[in-house]
PDB file of N, CA and C in Angstrom:
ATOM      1  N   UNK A   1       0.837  -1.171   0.000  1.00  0.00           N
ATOM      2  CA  UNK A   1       0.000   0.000   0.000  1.00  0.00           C
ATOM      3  C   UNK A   1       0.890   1.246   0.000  1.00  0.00           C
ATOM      4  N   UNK A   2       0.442   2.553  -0.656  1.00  0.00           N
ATOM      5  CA  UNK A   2       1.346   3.488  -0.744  1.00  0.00           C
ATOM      6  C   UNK A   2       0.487   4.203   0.037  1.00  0.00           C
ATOM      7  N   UNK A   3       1.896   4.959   0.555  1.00  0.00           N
ATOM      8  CA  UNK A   3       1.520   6.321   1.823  1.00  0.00           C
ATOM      9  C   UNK A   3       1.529   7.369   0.962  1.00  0.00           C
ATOM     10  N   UNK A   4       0.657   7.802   1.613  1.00  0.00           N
ATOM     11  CA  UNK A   4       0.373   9.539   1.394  1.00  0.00           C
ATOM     12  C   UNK A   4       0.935  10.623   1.507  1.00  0.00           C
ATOM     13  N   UNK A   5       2.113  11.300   1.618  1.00  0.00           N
ATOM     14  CA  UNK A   5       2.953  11.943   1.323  1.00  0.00           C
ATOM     15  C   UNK A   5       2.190  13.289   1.989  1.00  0.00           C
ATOM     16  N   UNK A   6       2.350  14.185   3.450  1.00  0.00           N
ATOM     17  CA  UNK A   6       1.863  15.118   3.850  1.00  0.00           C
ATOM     18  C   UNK A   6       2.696  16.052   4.586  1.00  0.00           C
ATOM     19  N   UNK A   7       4.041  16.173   3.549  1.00  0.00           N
ATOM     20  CA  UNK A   7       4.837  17.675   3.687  1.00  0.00           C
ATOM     21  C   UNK A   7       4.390  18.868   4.564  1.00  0.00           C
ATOM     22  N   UNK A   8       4.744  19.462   5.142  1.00  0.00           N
ATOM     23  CA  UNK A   8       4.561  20.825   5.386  1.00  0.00           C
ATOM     24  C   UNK A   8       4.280  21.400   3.741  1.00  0.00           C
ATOM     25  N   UNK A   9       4.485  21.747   3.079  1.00  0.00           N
ATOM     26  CA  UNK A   9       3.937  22.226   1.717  1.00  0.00           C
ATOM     27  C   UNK A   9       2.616  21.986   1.510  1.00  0.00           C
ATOM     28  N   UNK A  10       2.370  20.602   1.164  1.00  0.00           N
ATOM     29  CA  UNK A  10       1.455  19.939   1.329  1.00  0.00           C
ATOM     30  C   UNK A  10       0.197  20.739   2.326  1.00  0.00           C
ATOM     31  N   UNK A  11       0.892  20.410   3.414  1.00  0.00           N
ATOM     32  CA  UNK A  11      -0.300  20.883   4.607  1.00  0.00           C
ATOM     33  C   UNK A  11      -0.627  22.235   4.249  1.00  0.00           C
ATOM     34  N   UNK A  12       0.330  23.396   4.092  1.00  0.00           N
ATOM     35  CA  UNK A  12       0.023  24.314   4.011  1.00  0.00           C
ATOM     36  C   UNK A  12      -0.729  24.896   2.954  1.00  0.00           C
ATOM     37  N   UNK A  13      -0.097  24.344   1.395  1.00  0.00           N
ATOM     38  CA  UNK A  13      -1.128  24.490   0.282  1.00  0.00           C
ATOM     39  C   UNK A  13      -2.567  23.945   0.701  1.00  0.00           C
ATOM     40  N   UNK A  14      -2.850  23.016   1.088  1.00  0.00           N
ATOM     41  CA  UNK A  14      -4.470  22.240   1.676  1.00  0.00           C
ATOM     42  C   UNK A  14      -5.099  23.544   2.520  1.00  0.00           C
ATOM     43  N   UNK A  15      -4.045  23.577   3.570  1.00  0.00           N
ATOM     44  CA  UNK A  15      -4.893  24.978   4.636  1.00  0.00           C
ATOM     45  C   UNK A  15      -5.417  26.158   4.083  1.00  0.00           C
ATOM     46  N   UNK A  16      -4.489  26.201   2.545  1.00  0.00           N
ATOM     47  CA  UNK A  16      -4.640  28.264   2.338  1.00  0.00           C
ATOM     48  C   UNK A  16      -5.759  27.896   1.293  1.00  0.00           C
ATOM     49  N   UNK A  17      -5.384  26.786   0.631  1.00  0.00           N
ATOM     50  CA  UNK A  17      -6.636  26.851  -0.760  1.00  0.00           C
ATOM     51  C   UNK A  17      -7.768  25.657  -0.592  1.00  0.00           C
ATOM     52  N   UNK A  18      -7.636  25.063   0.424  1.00  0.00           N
ATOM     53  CA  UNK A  18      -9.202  23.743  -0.018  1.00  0.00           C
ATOM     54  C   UNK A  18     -10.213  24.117   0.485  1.00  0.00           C
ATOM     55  N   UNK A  19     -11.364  24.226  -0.006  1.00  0.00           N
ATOM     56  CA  UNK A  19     -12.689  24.492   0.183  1.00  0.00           C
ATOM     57  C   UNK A  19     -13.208  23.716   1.264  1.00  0.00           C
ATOM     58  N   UNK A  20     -13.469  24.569   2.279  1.00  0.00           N
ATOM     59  CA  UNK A  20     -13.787  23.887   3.511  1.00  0.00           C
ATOM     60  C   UNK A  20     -14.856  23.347   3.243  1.00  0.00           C
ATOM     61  N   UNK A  21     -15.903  23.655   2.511  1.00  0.00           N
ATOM     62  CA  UNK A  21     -17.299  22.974   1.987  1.00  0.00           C
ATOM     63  C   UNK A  21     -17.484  21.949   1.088  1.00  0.00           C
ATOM     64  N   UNK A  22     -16.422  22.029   0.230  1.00  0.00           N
ATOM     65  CA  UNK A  22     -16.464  20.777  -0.402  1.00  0.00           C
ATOM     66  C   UNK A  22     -15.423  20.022  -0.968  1.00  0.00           C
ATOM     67  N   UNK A  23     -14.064  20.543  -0.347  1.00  0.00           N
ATOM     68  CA  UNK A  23     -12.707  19.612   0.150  1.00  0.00           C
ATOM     69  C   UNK A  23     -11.918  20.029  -1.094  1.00  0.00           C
ATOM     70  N   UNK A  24     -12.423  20.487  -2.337  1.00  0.00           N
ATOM     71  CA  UNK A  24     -11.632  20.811  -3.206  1.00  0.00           C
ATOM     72  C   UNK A  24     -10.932  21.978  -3.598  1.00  0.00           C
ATOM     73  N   UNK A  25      -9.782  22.169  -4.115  1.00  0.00           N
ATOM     74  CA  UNK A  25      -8.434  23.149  -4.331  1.00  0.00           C
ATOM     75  C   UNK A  25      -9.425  24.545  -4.806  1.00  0.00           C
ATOM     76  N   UNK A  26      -9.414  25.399  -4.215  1.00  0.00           N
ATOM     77  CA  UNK A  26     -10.106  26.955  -5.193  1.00  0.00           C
ATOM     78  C   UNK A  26      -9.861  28.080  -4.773  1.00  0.00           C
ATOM     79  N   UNK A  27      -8.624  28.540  -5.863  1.00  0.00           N
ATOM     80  CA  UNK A  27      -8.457  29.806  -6.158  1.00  0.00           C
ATOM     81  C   UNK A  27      -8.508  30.531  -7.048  1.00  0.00           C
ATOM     82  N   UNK A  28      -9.642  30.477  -8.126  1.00  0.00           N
ATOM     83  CA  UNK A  28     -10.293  31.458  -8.577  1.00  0.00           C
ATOM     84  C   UNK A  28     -11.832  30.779  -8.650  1.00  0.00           C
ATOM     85  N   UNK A  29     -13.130  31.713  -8.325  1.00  0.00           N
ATOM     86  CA  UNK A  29     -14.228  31.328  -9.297  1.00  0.00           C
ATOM     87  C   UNK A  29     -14.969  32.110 -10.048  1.00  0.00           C
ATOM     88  N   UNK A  30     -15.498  31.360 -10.907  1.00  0.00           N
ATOM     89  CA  UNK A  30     -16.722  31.968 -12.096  1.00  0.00           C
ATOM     90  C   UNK A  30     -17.082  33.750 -10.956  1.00  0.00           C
ATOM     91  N   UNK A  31     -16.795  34.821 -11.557  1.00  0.00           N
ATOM     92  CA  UNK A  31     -17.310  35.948 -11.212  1.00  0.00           C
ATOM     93  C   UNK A  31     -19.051  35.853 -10.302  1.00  0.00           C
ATOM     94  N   UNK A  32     -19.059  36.484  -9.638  1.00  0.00           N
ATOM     95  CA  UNK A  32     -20.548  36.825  -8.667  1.00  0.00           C
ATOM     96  C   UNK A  32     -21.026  38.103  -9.293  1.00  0.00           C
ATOM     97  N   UNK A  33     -22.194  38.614  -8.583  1.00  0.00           N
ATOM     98  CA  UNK A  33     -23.060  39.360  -8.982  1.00  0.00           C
ATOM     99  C   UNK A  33     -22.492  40.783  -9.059  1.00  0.00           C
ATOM    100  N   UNK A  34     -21.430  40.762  -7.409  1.00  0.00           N
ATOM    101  CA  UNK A  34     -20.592  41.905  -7.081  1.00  0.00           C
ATOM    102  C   UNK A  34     -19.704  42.126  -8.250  1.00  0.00           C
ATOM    103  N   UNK A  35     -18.773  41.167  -8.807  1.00  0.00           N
ATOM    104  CA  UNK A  35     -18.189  41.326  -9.828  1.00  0.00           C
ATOM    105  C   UNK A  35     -18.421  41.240 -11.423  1.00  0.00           C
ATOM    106  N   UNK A  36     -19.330  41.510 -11.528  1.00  0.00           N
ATOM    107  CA  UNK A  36     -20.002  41.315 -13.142  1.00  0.00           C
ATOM    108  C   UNK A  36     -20.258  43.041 -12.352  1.00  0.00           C
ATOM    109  N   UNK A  37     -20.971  43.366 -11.820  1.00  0.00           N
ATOM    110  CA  UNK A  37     -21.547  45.378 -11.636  1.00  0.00           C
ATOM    111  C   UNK A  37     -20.656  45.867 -11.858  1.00  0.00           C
ATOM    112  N   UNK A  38     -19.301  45.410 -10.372  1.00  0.00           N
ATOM    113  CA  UNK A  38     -17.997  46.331 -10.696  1.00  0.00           C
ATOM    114  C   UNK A  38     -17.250  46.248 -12.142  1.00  0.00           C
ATOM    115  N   UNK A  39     -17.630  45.093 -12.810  1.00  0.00           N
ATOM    116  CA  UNK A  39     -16.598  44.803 -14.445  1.00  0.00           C
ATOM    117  C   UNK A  39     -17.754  46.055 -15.286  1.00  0.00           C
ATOM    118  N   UNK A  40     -18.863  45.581 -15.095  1.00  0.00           N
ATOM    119  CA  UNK A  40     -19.592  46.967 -16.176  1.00  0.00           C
ATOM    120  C   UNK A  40     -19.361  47.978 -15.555  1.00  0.00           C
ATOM    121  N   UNK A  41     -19.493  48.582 -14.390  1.00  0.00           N
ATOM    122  CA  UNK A  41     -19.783  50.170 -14.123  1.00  0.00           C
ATOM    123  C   UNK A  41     -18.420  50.665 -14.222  1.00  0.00           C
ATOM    124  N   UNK A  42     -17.440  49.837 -14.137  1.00  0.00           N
ATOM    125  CA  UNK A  42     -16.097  50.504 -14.456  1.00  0.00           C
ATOM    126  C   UNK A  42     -15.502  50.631 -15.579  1.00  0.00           C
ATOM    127  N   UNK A  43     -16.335  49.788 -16.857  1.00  0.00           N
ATOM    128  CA  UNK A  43     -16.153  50.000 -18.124  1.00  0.00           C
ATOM    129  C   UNK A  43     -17.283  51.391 -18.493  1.00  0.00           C
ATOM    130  N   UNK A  44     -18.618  51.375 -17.784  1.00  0.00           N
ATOM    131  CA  UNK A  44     -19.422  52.341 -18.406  1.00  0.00           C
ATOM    132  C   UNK A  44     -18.298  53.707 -17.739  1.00  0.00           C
ATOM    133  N   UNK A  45     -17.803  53.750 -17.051  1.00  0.00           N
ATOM    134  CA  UNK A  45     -16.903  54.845 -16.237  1.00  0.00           C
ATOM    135  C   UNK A  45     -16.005  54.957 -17.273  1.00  0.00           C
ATOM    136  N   UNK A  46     -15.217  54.358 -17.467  1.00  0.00           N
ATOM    137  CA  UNK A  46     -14.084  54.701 -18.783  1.00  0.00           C
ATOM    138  C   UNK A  46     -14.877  54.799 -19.688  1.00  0.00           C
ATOM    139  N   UNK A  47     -16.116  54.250 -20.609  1.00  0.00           N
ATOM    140  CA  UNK A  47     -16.331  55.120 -21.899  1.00  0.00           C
ATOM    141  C   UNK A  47     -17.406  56.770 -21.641  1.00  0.00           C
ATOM    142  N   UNK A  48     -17.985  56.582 -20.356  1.00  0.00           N
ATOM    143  CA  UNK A  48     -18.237  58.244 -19.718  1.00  0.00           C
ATOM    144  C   UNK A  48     -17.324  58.976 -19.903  1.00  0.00           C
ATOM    145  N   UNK A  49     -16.010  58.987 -19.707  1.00  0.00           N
ATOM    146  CA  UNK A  49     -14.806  59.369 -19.195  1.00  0.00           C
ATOM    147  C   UNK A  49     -14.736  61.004 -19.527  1.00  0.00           C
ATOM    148  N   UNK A  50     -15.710  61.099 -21.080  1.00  0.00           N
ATOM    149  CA  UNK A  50     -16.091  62.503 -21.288  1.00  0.00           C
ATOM    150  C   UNK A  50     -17.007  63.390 -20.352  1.00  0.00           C
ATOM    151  N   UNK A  51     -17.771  62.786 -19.932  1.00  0.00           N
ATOM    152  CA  UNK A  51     -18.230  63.315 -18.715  1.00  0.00           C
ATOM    153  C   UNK A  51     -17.911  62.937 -17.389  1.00  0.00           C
ATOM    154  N   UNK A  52     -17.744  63.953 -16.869  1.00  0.00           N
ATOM    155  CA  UNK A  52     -16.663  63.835 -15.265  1.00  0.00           C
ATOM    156  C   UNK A  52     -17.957  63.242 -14.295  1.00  0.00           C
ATOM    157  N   UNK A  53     -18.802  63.882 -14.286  1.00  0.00           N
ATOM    158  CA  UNK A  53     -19.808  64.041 -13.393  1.00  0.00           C
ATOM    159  C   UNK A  53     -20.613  62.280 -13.556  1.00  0.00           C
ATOM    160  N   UNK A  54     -21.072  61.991 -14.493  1.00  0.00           N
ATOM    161  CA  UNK A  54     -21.203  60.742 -14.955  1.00  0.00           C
ATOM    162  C   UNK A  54     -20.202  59.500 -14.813  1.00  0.00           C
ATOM    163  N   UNK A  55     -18.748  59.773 -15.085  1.00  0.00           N
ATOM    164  CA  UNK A  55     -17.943  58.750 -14.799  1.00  0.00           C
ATOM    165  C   UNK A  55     -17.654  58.881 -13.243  1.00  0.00           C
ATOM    166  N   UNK A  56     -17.641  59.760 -12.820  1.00  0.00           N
ATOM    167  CA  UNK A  56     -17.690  60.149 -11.014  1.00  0.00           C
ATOM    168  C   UNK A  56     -18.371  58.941 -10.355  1.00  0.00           C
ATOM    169  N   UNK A  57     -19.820  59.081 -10.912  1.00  0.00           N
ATOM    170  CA  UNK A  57     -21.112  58.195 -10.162  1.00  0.00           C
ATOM    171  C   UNK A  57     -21.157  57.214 -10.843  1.00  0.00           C
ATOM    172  N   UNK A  58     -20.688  56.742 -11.713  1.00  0.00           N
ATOM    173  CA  UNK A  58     -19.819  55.400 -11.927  1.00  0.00           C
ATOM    174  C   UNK A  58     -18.836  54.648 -11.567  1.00  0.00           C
ATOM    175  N   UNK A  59     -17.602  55.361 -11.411  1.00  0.00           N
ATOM    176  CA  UNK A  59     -16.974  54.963 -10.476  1.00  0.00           C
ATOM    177  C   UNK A  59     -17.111  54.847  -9.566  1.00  0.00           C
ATOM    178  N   UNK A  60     -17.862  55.396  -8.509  1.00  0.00           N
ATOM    179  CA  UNK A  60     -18.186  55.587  -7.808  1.00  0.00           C
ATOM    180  C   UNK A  60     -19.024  53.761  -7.101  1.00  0.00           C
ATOM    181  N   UNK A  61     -20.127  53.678  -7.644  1.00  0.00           N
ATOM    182  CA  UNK A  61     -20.640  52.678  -7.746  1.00  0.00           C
ATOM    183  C   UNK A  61     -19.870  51.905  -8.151  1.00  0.00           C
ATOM    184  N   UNK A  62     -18.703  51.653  -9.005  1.00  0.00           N
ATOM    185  CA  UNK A  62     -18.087  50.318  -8.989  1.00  0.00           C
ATOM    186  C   UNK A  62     -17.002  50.188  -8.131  1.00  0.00           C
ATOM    187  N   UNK A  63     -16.996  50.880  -7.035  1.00  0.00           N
ATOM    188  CA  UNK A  63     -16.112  51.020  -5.969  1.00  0.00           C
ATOM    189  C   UNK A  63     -16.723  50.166  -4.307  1.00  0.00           C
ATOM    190  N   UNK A  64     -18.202  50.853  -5.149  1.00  0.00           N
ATOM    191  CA  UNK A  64     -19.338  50.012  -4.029  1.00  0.00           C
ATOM    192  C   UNK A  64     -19.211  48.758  -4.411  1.00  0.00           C
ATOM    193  N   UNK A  65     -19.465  48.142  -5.506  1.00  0.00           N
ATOM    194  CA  UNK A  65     -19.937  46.674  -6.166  1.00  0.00           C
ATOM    195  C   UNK A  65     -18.541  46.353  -5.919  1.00  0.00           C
ATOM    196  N   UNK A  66     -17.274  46.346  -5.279  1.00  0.00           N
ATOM    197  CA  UNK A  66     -15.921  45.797  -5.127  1.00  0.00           C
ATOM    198  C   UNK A  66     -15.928  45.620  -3.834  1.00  0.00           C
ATOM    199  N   UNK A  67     -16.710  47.148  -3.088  1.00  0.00           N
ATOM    200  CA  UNK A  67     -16.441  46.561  -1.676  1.00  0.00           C
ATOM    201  C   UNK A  67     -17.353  45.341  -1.218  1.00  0.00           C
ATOM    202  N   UNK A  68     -18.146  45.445  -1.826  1.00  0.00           N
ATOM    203  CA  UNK A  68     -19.190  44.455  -1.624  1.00  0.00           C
ATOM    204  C   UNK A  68     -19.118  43.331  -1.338  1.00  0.00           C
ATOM    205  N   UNK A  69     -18.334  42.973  -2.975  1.00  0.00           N
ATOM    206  CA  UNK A  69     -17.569  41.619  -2.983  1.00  0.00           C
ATOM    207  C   UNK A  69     -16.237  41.359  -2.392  1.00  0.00           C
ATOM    208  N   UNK A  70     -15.053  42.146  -1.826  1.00  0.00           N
ATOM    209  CA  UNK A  70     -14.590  42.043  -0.989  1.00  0.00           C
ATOM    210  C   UNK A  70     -15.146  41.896   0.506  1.00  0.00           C
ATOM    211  N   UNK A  71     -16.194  42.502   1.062  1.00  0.00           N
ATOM    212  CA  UNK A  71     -16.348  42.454   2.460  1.00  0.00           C
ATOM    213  C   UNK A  71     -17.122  41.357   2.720  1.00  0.00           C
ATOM    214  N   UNK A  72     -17.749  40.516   1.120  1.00  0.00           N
ATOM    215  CA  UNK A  72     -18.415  38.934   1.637  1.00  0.00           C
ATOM    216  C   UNK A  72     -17.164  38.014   1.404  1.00  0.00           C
ATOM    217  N   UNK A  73     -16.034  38.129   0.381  1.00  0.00           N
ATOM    218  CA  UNK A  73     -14.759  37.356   0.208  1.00  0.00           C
ATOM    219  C   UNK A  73     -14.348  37.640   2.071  1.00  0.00           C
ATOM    220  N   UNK A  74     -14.168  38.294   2.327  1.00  0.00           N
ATOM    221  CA  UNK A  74     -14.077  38.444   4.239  1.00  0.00           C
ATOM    222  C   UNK A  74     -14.350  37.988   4.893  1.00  0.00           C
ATOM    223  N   UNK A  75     -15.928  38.143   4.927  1.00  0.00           N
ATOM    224  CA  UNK A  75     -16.513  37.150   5.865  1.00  0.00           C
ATOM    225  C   UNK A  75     -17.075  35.801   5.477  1.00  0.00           C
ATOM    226  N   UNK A  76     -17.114  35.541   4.044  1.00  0.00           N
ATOM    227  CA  UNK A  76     -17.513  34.143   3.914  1.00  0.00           C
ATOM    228  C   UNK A  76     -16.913  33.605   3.239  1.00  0.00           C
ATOM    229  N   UNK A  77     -15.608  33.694   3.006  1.00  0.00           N
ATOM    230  CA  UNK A  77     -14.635  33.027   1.867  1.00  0.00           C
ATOM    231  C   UNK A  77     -14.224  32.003   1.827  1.00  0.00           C
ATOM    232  N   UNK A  78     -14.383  30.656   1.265  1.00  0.00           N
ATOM    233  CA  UNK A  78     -14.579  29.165   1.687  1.00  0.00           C
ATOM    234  C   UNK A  78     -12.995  28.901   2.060  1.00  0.00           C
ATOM    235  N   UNK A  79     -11.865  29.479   2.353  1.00  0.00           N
ATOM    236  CA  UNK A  79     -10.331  29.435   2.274  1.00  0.00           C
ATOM    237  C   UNK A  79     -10.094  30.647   2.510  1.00  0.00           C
ATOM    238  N   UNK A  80      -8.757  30.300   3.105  1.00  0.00           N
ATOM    239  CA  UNK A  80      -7.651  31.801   3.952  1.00  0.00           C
ATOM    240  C   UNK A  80      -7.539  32.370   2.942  1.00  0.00           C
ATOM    241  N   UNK A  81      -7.351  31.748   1.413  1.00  0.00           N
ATOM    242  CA  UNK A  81      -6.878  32.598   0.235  1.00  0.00           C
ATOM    243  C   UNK A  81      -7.599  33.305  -0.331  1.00  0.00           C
ATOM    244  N   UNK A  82      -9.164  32.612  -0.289  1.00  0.00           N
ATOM    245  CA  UNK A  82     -10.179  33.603  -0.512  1.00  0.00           C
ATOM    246  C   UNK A  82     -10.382  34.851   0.564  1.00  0.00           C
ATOM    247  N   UNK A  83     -10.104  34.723   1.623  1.00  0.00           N
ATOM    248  CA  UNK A  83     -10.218  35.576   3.109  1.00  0.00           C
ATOM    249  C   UNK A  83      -9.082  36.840   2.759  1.00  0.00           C
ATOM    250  N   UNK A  84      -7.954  36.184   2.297  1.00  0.00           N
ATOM    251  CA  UNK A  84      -7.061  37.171   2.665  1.00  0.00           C
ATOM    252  C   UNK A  84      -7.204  37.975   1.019  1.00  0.00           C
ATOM    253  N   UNK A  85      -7.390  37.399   0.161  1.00  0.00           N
ATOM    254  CA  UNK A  85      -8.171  38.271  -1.410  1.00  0.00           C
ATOM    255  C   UNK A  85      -9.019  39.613  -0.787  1.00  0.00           C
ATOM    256  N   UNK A  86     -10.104  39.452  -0.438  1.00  0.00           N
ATOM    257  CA  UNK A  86     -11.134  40.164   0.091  1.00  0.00           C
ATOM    258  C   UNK A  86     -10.261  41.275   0.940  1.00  0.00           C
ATOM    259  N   UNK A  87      -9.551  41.525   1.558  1.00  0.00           N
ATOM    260  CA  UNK A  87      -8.626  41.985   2.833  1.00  0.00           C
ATOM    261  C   UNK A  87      -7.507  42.768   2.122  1.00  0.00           C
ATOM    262  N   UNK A  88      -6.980  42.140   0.704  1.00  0.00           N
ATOM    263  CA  UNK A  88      -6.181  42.940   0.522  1.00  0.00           C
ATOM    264  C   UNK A  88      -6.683  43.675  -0.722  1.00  0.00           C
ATOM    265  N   UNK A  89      -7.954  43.314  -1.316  1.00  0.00           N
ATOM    266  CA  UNK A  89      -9.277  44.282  -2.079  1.00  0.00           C
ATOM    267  C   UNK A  89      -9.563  45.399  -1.047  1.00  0.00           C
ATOM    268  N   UNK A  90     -10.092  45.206   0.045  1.00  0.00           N
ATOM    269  CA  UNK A  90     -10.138  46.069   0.589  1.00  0.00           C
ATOM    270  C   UNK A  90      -9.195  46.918   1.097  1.00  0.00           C
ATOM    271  N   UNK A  91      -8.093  46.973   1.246  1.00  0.00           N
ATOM    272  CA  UNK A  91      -7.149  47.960   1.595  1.00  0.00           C
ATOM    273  C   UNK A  91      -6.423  48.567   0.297  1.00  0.00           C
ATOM    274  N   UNK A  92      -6.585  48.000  -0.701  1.00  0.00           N
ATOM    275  CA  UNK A  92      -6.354  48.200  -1.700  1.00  0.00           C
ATOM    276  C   UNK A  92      -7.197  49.523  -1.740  1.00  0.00           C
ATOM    277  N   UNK A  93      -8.836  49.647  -2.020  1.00  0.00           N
ATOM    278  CA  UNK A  93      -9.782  50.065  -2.389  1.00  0.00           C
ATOM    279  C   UNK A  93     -10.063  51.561  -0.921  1.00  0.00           C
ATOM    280  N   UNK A  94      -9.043  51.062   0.272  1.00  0.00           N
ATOM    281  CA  UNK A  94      -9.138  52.657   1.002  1.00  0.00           C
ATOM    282  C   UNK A  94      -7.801  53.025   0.607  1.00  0.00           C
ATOM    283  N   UNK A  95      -6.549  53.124   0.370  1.00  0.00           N
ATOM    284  CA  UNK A  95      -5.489  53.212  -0.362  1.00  0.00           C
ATOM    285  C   UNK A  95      -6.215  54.131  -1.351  1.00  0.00           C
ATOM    286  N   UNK A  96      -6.379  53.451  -2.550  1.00  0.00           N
ATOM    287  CA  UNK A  96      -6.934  54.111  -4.027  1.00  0.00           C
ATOM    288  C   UNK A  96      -7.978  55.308  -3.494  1.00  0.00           C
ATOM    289  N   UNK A  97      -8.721  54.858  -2.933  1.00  0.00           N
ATOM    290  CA  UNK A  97      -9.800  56.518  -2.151  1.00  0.00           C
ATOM    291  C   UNK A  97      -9.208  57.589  -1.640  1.00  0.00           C
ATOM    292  N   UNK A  98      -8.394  56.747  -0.902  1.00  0.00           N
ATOM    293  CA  UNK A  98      -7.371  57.928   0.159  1.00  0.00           C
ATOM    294  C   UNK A  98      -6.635  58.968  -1.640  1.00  0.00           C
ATOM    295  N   UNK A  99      -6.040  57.634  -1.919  1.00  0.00           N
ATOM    296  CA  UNK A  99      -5.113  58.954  -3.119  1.00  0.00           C
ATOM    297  C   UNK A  99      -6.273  59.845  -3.883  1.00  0.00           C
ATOM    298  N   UNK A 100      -7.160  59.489  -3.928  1.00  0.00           N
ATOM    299  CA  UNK A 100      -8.285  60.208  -5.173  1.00  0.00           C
ATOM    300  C   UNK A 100      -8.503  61.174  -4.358  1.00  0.00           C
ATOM    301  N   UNK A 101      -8.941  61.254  -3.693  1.00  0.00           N
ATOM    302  CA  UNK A 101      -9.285  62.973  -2.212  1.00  0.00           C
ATOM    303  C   UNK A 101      -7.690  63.514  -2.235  1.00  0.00           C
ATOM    304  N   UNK A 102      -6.743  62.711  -2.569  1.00  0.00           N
ATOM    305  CA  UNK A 102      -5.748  63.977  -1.784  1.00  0.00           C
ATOM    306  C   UNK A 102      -5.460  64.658  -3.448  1.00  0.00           C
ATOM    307  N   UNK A 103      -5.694  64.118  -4.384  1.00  0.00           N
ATOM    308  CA  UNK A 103      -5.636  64.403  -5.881  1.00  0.00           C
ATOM    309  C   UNK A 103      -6.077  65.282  -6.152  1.00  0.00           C
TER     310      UNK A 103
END
C-alpha cells in the first residue's frame, strides 16, 4: 500500500486553498453578482470618461460593487486565500480613495 505523502507544503497548500465545503483546491471562481456590476460600471466609467460628473457616479458605484464583494470574500470566503483576497481588495480600495481625495 502506498503512503500519502503530507509535507509541510502539502499541509500548508491544503490549509490556504481547499474548500472547507467541499474539500476541493479553489483559487479562482466563475465571477458573482458583485463582480459582473464592478466589471460593467467601471467599463461604463471609462467610456463616460467625457463626462466627469457621470464617470464620477460610476466609479463611484463600482467602488461600491468591489467593496461588496470584498467584504463577503471576508466574511464568507470558503479558504484563507479567498479571506485574505477580500482583505487585501479592501485595503487596496481605502489606499486608491485615500489617493483620489488627496488628488
Amino acid at each position: 500500500m502506498l503512503q500519502q505523502r503530507t509535507g509541510p507544503v502539502r499541509r500548508a497548500v491544503d490549509w490556504m486553498f481547499r474548500d472547507r465545503t467541499t474539500g476541493t483546491i479553489t483559487i479562482a471562481q466563475w465571477p458573482n453578482l458583485p463582480l459582473w456590476l464592478f466589471g460593467g460600471l467601471s467599463v461604463g466609467a471609462w467610456l463616460g470618461r467625457d463626462s466627469e460628473a457621470l464617470a464620477s457616479r460610476l466609479s463611484f458605484a463600482a467602488d461600491v460593487a468591489l467593496t461588496w464583494w470584498a467584504l463577503d470574500e471576508l466574511v464568507r470566503g470558503v479558504n484563507p486565500w479567498r479571506r485574505l483576497l477580500g482583505a487585501a481588495t479592501l485595503a487596496g480600495l481605502v489606499i486608491l480613495i485615500t489617493l483620489r481625495r488627496a488628488a
